[in-house]
PDB file of N, CA and C in Angstrom:
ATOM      1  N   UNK A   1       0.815  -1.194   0.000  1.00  0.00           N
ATOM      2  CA  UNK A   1       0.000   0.000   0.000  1.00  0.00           C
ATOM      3  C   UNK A   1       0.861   1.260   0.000  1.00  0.00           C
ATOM      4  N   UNK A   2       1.869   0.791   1.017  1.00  0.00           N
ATOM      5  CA  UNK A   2       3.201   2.372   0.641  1.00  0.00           C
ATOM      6  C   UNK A   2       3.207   2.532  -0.595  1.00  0.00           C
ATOM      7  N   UNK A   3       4.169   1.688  -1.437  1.00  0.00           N
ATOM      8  CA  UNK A   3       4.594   1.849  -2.568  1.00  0.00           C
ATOM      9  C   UNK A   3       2.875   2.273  -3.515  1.00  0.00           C
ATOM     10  N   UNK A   4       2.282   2.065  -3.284  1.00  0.00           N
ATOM     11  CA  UNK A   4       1.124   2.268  -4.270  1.00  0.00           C
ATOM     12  C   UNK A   4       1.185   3.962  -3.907  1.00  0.00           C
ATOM     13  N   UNK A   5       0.816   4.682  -3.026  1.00  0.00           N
ATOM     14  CA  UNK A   5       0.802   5.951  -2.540  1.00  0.00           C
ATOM     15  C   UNK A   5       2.136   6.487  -3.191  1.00  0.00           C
ATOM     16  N   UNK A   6       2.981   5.889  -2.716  1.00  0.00           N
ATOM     17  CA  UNK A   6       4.490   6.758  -3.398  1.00  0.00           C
ATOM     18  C   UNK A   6       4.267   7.110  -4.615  1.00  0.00           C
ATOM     19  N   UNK A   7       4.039   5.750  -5.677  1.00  0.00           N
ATOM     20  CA  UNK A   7       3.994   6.048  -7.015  1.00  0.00           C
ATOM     21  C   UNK A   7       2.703   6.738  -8.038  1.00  0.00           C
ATOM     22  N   UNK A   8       1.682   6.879  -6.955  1.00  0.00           N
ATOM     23  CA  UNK A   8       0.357   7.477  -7.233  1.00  0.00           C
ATOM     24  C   UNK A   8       0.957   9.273  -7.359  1.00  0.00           C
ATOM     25  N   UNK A   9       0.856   9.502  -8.913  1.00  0.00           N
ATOM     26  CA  UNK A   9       1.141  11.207  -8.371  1.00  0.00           C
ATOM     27  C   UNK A   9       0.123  12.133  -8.079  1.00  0.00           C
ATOM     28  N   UNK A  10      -1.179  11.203  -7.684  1.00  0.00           N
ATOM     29  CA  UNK A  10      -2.248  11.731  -7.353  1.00  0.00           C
ATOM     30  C   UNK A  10      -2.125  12.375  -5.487  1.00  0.00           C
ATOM     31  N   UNK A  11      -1.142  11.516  -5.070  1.00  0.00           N
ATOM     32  CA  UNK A  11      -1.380  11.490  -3.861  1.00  0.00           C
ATOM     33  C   UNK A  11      -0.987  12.805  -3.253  1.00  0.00           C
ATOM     34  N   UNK A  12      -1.482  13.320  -2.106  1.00  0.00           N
ATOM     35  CA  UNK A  12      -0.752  14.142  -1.207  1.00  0.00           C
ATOM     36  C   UNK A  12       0.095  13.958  -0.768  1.00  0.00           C
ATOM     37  N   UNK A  13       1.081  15.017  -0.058  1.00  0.00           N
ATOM     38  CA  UNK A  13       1.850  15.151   0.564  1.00  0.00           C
ATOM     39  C   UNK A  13       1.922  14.196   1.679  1.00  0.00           C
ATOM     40  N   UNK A  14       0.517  14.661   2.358  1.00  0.00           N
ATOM     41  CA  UNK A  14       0.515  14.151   3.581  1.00  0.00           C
ATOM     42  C   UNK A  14      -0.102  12.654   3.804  1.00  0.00           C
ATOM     43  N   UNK A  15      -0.078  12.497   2.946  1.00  0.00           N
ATOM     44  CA  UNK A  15      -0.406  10.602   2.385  1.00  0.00           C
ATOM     45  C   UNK A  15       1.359   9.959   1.901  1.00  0.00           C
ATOM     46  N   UNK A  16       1.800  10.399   1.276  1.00  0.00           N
ATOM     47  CA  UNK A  16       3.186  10.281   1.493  1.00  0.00           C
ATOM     48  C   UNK A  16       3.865  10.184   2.537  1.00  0.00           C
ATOM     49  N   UNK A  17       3.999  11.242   2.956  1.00  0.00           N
ATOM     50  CA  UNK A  17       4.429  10.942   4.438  1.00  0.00           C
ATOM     51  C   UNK A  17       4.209  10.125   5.353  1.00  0.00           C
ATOM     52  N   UNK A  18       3.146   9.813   5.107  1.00  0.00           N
ATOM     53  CA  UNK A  18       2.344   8.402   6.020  1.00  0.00           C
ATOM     54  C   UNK A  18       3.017   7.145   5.640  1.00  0.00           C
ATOM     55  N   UNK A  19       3.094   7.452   4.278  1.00  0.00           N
ATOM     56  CA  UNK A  19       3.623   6.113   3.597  1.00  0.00           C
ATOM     57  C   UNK A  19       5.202   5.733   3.527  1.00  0.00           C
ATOM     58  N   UNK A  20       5.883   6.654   4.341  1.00  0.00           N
ATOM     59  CA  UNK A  20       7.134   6.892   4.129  1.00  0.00           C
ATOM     60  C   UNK A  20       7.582   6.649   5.481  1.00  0.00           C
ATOM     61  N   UNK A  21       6.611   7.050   6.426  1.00  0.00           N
ATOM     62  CA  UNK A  21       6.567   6.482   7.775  1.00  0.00           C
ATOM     63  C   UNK A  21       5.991   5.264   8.458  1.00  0.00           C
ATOM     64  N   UNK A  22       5.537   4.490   7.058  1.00  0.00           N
ATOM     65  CA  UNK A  22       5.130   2.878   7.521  1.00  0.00           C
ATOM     66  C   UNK A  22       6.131   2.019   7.310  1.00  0.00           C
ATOM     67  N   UNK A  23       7.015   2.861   6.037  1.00  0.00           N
ATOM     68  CA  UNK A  23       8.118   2.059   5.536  1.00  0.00           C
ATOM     69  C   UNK A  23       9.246   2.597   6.604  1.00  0.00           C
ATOM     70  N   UNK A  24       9.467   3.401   7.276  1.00  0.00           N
ATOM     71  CA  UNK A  24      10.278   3.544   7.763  1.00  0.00           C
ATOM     72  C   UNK A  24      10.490   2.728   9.222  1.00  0.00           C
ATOM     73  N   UNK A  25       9.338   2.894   9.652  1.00  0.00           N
ATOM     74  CA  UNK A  25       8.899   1.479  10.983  1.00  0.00           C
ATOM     75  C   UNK A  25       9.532   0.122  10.922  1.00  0.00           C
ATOM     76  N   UNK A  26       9.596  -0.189   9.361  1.00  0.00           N
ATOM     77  CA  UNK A  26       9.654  -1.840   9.045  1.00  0.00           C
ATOM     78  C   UNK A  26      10.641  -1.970   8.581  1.00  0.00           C
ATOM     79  N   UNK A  27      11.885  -0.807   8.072  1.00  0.00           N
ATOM     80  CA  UNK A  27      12.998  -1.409   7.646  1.00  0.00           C
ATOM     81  C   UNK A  27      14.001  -1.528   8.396  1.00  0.00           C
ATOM     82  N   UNK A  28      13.853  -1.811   9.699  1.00  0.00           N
ATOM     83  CA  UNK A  28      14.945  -2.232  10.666  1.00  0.00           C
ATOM     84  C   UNK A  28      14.963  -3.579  10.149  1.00  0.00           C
ATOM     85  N   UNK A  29      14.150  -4.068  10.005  1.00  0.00           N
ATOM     86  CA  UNK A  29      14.167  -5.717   9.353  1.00  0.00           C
ATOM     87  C   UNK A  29      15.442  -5.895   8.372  1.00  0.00           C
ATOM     88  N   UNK A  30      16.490  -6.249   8.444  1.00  0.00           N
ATOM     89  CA  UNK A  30      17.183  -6.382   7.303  1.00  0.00           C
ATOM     90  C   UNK A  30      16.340  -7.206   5.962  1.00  0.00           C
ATOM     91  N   UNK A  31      15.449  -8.186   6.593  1.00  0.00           N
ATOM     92  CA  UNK A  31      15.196  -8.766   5.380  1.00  0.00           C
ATOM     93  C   UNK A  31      14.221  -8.371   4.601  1.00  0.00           C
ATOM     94  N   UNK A  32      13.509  -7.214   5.222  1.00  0.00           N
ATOM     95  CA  UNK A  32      12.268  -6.427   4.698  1.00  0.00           C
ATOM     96  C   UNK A  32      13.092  -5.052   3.626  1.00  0.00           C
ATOM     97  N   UNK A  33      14.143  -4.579   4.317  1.00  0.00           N
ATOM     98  CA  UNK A  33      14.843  -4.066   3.702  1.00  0.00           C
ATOM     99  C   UNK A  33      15.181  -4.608   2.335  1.00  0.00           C
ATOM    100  N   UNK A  34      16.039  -5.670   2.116  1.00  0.00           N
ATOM    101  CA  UNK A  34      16.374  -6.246   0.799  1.00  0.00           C
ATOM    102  C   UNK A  34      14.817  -6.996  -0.077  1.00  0.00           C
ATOM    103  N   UNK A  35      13.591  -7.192   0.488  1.00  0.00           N
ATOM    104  CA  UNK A  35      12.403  -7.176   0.228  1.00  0.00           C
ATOM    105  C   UNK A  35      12.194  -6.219  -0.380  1.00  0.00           C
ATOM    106  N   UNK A  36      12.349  -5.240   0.197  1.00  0.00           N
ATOM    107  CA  UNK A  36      11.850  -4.138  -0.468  1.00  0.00           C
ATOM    108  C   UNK A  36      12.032  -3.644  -1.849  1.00  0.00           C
ATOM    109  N   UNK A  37      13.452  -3.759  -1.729  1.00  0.00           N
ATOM    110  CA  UNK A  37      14.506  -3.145  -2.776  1.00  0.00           C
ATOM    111  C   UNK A  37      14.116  -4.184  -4.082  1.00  0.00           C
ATOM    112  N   UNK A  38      13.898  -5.921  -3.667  1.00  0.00           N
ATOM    113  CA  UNK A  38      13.841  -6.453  -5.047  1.00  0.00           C
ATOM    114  C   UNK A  38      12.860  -6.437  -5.354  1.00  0.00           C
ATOM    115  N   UNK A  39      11.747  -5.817  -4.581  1.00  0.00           N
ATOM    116  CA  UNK A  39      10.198  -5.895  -5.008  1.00  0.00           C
ATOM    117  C   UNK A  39      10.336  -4.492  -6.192  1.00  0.00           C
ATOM    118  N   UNK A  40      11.430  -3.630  -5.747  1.00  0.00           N
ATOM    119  CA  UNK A  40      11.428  -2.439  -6.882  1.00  0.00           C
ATOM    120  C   UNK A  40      10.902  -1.291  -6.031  1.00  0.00           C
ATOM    121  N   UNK A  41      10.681  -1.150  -5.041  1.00  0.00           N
ATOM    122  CA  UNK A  41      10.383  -0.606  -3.815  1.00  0.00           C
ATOM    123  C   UNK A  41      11.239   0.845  -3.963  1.00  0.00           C
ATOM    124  N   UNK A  42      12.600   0.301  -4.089  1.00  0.00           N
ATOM    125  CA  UNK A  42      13.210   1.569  -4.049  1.00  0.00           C
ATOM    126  C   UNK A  42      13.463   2.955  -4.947  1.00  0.00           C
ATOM    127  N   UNK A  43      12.696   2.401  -5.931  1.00  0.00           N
ATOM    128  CA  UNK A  43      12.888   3.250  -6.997  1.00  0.00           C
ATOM    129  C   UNK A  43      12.070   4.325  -6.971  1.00  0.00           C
ATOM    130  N   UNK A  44      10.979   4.190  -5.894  1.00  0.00           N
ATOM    131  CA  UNK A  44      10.315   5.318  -5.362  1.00  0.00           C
ATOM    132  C   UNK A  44      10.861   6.319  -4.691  1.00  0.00           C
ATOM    133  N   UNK A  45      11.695   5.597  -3.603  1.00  0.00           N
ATOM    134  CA  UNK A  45      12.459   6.380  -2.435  1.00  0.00           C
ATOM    135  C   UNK A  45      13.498   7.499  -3.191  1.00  0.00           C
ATOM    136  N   UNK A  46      14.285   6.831  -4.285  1.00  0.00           N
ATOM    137  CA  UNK A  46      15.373   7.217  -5.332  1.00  0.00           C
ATOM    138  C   UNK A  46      14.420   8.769  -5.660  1.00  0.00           C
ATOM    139  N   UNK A  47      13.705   8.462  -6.402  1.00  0.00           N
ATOM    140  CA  UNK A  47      12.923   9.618  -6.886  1.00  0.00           C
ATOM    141  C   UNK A  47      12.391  10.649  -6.392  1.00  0.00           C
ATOM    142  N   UNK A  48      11.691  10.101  -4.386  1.00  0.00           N
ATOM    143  CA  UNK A  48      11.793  10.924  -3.643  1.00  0.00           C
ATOM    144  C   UNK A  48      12.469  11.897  -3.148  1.00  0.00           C
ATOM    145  N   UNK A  49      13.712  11.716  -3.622  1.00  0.00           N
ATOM    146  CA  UNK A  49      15.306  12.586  -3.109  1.00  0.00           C
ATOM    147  C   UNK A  49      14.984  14.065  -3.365  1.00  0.00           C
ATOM    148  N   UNK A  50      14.118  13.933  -4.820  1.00  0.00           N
ATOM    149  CA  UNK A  50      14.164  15.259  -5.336  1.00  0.00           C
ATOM    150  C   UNK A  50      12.847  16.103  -5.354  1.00  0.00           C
ATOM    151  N   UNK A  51      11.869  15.407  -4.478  1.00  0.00           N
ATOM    152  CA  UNK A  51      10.561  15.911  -4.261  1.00  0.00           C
ATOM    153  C   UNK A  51      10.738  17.761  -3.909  1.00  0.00           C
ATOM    154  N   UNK A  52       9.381  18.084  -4.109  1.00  0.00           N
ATOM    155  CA  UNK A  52       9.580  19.799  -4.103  1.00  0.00           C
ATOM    156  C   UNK A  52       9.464  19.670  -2.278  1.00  0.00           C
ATOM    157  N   UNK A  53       8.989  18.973  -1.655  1.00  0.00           N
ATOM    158  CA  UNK A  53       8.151  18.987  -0.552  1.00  0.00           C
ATOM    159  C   UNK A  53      10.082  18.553   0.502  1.00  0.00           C
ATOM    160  N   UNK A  54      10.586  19.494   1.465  1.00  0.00           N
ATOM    161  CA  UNK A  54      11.596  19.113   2.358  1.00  0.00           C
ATOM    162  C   UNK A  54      11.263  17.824   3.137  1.00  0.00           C
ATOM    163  N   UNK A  55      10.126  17.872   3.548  1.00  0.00           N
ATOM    164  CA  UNK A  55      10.268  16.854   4.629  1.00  0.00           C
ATOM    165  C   UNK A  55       9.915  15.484   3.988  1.00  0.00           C
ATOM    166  N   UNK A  56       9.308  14.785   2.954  1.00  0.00           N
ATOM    167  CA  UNK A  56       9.581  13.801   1.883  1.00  0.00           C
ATOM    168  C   UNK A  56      10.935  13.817   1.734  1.00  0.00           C
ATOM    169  N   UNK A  57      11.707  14.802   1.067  1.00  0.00           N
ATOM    170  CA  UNK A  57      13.234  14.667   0.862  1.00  0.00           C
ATOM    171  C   UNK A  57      14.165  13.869   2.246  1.00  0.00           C
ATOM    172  N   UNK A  58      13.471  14.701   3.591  1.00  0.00           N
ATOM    173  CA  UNK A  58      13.807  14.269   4.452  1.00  0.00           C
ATOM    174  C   UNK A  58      14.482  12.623   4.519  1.00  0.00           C
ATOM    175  N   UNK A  59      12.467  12.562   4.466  1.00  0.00           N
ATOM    176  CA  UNK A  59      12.098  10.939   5.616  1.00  0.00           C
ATOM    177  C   UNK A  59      12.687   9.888   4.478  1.00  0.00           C
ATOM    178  N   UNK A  60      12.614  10.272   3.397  1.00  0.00           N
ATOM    179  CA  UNK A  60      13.712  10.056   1.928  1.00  0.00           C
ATOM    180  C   UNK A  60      14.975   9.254   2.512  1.00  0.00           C
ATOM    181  N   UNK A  61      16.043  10.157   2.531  1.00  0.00           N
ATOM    182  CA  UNK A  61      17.200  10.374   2.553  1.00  0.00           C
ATOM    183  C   UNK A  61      17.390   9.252   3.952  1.00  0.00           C
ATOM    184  N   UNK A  62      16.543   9.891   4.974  1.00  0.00           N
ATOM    185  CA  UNK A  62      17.049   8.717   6.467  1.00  0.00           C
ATOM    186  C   UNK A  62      16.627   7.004   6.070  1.00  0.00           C
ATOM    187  N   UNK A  63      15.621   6.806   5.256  1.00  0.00           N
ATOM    188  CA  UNK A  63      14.927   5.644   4.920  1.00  0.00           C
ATOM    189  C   UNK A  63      16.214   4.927   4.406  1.00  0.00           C
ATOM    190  N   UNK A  64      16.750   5.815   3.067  1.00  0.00           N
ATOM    191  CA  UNK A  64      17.936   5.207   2.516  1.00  0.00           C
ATOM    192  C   UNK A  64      19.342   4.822   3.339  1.00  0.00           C
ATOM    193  N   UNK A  65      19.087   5.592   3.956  1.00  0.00           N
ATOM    194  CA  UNK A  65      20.331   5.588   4.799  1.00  0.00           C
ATOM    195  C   UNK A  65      20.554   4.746   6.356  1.00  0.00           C
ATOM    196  N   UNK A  66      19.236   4.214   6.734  1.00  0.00           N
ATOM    197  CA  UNK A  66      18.948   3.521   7.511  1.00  0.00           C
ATOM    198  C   UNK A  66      18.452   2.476   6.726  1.00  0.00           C
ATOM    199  N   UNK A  67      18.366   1.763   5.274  1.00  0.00           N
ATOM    200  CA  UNK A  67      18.485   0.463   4.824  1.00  0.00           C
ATOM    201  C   UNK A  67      19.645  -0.109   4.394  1.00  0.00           C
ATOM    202  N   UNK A  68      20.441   1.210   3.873  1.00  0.00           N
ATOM    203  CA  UNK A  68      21.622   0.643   3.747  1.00  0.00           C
ATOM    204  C   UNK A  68      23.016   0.549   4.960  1.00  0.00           C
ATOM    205  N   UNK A  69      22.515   0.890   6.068  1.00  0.00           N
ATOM    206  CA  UNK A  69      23.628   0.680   7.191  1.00  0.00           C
ATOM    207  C   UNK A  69      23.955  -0.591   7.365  1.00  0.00           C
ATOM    208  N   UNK A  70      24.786  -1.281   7.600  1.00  0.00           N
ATOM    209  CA  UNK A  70      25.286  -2.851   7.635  1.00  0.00           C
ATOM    210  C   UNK A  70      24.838  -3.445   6.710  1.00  0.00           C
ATOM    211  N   UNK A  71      24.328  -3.189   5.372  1.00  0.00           N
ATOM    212  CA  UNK A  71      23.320  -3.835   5.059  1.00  0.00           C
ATOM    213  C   UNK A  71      24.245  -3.689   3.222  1.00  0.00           C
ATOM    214  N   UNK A  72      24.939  -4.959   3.149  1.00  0.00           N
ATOM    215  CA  UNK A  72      25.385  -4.838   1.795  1.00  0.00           C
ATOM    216  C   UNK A  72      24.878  -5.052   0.346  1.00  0.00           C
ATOM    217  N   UNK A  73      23.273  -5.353   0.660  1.00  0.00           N
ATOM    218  CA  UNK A  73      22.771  -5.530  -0.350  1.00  0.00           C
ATOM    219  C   UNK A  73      21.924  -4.177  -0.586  1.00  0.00           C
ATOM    220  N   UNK A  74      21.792  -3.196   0.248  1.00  0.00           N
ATOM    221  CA  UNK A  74      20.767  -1.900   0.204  1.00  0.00           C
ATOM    222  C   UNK A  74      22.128  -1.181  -0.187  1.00  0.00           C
ATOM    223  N   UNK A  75      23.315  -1.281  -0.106  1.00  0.00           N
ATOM    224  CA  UNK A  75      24.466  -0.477  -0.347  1.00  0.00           C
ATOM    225  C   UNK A  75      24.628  -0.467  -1.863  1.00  0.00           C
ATOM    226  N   UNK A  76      24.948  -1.831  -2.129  1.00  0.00           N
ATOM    227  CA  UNK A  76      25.061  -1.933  -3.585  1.00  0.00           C
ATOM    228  C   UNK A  76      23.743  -1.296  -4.554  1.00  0.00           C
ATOM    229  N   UNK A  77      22.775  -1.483  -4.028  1.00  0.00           N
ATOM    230  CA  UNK A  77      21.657  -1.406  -4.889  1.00  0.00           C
ATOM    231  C   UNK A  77      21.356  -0.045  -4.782  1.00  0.00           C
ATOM    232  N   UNK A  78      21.570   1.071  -4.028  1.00  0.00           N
ATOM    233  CA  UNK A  78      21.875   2.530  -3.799  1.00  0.00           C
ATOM    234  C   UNK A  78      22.945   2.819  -4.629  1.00  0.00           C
ATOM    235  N   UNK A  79      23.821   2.550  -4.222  1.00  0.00           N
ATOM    236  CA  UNK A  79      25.392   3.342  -5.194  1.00  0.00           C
ATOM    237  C   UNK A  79      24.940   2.678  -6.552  1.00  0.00           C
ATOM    238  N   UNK A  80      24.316   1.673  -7.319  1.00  0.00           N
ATOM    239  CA  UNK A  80      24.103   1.162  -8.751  1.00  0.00           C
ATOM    240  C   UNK A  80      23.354   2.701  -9.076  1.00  0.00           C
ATOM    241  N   UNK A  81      22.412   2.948  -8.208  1.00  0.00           N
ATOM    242  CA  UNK A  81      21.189   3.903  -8.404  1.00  0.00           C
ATOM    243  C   UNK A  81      21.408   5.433  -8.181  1.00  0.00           C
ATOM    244  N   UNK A  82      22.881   5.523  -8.079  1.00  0.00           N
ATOM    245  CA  UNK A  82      23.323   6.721  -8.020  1.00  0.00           C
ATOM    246  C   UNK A  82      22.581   7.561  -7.060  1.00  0.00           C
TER     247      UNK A  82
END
């Protein structure tokens, strides 16, 4: 349902954010993490970087950066994704 909201450009802001904060709850999981990423998951977050909205950019940037900590498969699949 995140990813559906992310990629909806219908959605609000503040439906985003929601959705950015369900995913952010669940990727302590390492394996939800690399779930994520091969479901294609991340290609939302990627795109998020550059949202007009700061605090999307935000919850963005920590999401990425808290899937890829110890985590060598969210590393690789980030640095591929520039």
């Amino acid at each position: 349902m995140a990813i559906f909201i992310l990629e909806n450009q219908e959605s609000t802001v503040a439906d985003k954010v929601k959705a950015l904060h369900i995913i952010r709850e669940s990727i302590d999981d390492i394996d939800f993490a690399n779930s994520f990423v091969n479901a294609g998951g991340s290609v939302y977050l990627v795109q998020n970087l550059n949202h007009i909205d700061c605090e999307i950019r935000i919850l963005t940037a920590y999401i990425i950066a808290e899937m890829s900590q110890n985590n060598p498969v969210c590393q690789k699949h980030f640095v591929d994704a520039k």
